[in-house]
N, C-alpha and C. Protein backbone atom coordinates (compact mmCIF):
# COMPACT_ATOMS: atom_id res chain seq x y z
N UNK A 1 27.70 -33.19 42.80
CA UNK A 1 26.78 -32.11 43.10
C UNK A 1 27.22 -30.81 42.44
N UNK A 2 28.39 -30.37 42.11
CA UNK A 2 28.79 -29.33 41.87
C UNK A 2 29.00 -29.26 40.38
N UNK A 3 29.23 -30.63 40.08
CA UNK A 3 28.66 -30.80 38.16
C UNK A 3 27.28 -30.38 38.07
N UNK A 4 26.31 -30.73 38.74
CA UNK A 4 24.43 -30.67 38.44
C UNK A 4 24.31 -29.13 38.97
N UNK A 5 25.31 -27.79 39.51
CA UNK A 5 24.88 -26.53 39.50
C UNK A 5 25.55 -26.20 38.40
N UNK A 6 26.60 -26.24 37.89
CA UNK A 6 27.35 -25.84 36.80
C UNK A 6 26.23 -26.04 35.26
N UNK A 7 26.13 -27.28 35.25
CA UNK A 7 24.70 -27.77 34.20
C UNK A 7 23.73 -26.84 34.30
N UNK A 8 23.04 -26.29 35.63
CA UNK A 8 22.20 -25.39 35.95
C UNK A 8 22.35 -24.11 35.89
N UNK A 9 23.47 -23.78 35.99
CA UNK A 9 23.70 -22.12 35.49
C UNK A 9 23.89 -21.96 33.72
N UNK A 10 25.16 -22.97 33.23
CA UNK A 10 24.90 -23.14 32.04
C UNK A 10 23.61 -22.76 31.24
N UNK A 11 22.50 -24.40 32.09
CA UNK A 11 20.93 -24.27 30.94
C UNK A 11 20.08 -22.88 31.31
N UNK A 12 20.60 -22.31 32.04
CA UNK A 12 19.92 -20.70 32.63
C UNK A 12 20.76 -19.75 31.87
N UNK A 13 21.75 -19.81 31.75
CA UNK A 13 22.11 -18.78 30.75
C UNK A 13 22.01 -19.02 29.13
N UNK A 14 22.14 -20.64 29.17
CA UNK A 14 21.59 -20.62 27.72
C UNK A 14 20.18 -20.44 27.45
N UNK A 15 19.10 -20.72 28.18
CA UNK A 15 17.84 -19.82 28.06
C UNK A 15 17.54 -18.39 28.21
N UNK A 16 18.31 -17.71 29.15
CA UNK A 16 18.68 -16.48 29.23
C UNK A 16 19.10 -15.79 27.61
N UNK A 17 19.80 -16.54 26.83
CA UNK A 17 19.84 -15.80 25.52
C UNK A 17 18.79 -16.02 24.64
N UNK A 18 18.47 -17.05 24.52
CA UNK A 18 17.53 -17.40 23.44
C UNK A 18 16.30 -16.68 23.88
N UNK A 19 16.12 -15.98 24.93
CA UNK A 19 14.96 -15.35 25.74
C UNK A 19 15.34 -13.62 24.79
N UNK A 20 16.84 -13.56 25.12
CA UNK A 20 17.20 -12.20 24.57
C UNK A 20 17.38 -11.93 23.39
N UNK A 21 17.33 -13.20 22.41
CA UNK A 21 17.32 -13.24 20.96
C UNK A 21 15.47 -13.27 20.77
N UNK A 22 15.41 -13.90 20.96
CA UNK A 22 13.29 -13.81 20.66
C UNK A 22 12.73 -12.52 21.46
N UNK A 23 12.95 -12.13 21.86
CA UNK A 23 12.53 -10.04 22.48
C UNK A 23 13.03 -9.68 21.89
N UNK A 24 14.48 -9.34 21.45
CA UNK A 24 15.37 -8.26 21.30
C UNK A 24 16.19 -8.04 20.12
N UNK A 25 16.62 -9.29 19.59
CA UNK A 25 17.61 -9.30 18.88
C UNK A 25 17.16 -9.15 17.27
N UNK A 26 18.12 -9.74 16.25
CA UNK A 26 17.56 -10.28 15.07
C UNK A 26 16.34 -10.84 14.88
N UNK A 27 15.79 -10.19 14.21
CA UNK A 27 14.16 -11.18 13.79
C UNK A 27 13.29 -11.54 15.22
N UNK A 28 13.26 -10.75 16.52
CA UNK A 28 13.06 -10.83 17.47
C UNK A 28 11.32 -9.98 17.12
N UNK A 29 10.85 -10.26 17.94
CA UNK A 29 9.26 -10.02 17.83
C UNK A 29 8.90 -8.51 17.16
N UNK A 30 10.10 -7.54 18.28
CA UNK A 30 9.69 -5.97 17.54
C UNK A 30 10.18 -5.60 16.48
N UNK A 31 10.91 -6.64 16.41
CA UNK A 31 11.46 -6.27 14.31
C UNK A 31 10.32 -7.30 13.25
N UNK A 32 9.90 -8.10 13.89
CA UNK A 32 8.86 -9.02 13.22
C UNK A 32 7.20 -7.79 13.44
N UNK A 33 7.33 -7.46 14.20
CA UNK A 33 6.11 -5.85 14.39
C UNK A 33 6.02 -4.83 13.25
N UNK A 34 7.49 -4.95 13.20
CA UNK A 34 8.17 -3.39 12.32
C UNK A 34 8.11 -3.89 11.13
N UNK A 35 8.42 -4.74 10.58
CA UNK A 35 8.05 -5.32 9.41
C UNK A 35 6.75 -5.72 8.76
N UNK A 36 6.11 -5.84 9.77
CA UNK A 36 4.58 -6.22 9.60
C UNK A 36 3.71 -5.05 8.97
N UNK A 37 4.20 -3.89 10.03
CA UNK A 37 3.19 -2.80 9.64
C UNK A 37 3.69 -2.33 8.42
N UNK A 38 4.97 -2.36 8.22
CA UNK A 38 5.91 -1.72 6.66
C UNK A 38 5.26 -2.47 5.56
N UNK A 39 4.94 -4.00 5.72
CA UNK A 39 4.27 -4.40 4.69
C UNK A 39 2.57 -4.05 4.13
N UNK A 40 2.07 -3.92 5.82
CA UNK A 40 0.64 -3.53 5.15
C UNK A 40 0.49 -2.05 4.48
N UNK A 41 1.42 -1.18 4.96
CA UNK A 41 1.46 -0.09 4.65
C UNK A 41 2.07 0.04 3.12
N UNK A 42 2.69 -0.73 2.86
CA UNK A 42 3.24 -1.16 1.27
C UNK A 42 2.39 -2.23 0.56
N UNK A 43 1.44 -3.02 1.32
CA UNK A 43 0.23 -3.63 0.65
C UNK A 43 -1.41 -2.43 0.17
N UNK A 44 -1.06 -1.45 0.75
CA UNK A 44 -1.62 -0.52 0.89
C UNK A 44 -1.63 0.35 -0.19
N UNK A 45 -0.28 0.70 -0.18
CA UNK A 45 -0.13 1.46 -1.46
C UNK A 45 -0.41 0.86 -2.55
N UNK A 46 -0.03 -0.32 -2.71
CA UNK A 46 0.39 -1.15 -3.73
C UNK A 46 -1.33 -1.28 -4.44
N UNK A 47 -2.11 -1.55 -3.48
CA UNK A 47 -3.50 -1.36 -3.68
C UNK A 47 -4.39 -0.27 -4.18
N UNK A 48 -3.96 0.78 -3.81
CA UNK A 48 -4.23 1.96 -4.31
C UNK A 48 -3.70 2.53 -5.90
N UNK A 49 -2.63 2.05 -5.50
CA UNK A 49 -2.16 2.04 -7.45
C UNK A 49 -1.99 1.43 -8.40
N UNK A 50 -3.07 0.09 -8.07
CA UNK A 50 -3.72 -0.90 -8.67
C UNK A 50 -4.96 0.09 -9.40
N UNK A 51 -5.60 0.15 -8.12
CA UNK A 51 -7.05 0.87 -8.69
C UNK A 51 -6.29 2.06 -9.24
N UNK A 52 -5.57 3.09 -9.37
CA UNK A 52 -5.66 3.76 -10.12
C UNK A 52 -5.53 3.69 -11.37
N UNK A 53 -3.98 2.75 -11.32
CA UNK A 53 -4.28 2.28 -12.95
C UNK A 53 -5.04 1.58 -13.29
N UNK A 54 -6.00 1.07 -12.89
CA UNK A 54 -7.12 0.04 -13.57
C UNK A 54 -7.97 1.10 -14.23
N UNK A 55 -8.28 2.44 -13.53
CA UNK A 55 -9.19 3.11 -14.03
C UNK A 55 -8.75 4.09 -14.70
N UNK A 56 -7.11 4.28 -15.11
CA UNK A 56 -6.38 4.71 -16.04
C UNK A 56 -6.38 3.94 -17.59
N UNK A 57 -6.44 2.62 -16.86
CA UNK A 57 -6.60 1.61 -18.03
C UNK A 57 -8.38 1.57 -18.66
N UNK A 58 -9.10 1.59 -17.78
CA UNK A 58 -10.14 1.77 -18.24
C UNK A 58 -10.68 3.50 -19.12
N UNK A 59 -9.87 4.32 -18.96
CA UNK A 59 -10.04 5.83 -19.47
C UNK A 59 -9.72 5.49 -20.71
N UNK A 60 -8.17 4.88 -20.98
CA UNK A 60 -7.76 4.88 -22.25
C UNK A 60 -8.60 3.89 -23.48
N UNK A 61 -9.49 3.05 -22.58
CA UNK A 61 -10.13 1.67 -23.61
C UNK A 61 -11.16 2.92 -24.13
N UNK A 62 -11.68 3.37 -22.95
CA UNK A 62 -13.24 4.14 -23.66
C UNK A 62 -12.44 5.45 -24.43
N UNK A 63 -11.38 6.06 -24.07
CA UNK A 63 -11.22 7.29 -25.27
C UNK A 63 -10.74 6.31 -26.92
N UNK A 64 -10.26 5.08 -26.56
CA UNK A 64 -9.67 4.30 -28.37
C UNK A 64 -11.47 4.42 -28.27
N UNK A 65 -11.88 3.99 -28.05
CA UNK A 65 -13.34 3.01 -28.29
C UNK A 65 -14.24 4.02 -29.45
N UNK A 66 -14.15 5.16 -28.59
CA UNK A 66 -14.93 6.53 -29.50
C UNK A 66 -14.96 7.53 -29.33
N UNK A 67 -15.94 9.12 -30.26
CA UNK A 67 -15.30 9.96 -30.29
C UNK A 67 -16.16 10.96 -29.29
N UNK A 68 -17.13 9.97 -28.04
CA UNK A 68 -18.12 10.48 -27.00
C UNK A 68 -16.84 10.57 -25.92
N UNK A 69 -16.05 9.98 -25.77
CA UNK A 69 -15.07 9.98 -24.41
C UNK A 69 -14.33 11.13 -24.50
N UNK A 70 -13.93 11.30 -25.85
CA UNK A 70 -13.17 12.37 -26.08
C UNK A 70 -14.07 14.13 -26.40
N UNK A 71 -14.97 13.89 -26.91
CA UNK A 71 -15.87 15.17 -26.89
C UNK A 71 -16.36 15.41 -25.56
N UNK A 72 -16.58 14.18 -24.25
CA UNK A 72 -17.36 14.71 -22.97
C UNK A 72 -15.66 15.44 -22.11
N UNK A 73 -14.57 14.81 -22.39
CA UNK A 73 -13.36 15.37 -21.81
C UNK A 73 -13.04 16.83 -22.63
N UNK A 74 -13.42 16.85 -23.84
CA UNK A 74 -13.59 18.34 -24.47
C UNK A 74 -14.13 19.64 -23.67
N UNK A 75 -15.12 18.96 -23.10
CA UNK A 75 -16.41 20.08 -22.38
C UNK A 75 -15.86 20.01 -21.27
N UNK A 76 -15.76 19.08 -20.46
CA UNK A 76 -15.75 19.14 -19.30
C UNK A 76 -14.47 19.80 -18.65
N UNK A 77 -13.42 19.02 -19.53
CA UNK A 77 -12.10 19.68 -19.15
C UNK A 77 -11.63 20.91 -19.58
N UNK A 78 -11.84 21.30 -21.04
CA UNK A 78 -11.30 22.42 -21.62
C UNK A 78 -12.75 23.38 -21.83
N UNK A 79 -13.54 22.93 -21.59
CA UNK A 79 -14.43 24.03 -21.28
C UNK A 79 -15.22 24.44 -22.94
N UNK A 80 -15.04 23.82 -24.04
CA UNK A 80 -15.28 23.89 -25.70
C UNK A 80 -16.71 23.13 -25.11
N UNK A 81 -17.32 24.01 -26.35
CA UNK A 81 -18.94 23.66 -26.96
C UNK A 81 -18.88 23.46 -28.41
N UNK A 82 -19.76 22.88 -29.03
CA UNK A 82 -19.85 22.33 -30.69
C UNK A 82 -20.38 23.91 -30.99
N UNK A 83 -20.14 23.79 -32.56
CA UNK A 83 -20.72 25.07 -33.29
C UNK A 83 -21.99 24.82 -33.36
N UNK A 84 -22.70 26.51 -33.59
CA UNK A 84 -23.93 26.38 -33.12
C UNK A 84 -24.84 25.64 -31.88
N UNK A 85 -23.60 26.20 -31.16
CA UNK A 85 -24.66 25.16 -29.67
C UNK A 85 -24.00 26.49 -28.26
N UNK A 86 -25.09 26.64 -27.51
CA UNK A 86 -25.46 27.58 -26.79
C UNK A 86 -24.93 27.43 -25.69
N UNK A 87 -24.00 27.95 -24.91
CA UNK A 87 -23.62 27.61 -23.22
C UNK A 87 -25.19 28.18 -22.49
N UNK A 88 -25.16 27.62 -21.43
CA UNK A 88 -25.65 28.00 -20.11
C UNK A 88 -24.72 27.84 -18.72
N UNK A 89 -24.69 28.33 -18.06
CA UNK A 89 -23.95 28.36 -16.62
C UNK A 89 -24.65 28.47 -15.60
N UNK A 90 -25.16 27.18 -14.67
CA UNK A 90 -25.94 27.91 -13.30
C UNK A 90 -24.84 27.65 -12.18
N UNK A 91 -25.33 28.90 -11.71
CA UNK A 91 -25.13 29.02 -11.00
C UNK A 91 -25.59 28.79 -9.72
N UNK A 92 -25.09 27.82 -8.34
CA UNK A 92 -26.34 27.46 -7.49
C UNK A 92 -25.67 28.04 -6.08
C-alpha cells in the first residue's frame, strides 16, 4: 500500500511539471503567443516591402522603356515645362 502512494505522488508531480513546462516554461504556450505575433508582424513588413519594391521595380521598367516617364517626373517633380509651352496654376 505504501508503494501505490509513493507511485501516486511521484505520477502527480511528474504531471505537475510537464503542466509547468506547457504554461510556463521553454516553448510553453506564452512564448509560442510571443512568437506568433513577432512573426505576423515580420510577415507584415516583409509584405509591405514587397509591394514597395515591386512598384520601385515597376518605376524603373517604365523610366528604361521611354522618354514620357521621364518628362511626366520632369513636371511633376521638378516643376520644368518644354520651350514654348505656357504654365497655368489653379488654384482651387
Amino acid at each position: 500500500m505504501n508503494f501505490v502512494k509513493i507511485l501516486i505522488v511521484v505520477l502527480l508531480l511528474l504531471i505537475a511539471q510537464l503542466q509547468y513546462r506547457l504554461w510556463l516554461g521553454d516553448g510553453g504556450r506564452q512564448e509560442v503567443k510571443e512568437y506568433q505575433q513577432q512573426l505576423d508582424i515580420l510577415t507584415k513588413e516583409a509584405m509591405e516591402k514587397k509591394e514597395r519594391n515591386d512598384a520601385l521595380y515597376a518605376e524603373v521598367l517604365d523610366l528604361r522603356k521611354g522618354e514620357e516617364a521621364i518628362e511626366e517626373r520632369a513636371r511633376y517633380e521638378l516643376g520644368m515645362i518644354k520651350e514654348n509651352e505656357t504654365f497655368f496654376q489653379v488654384i482651387e
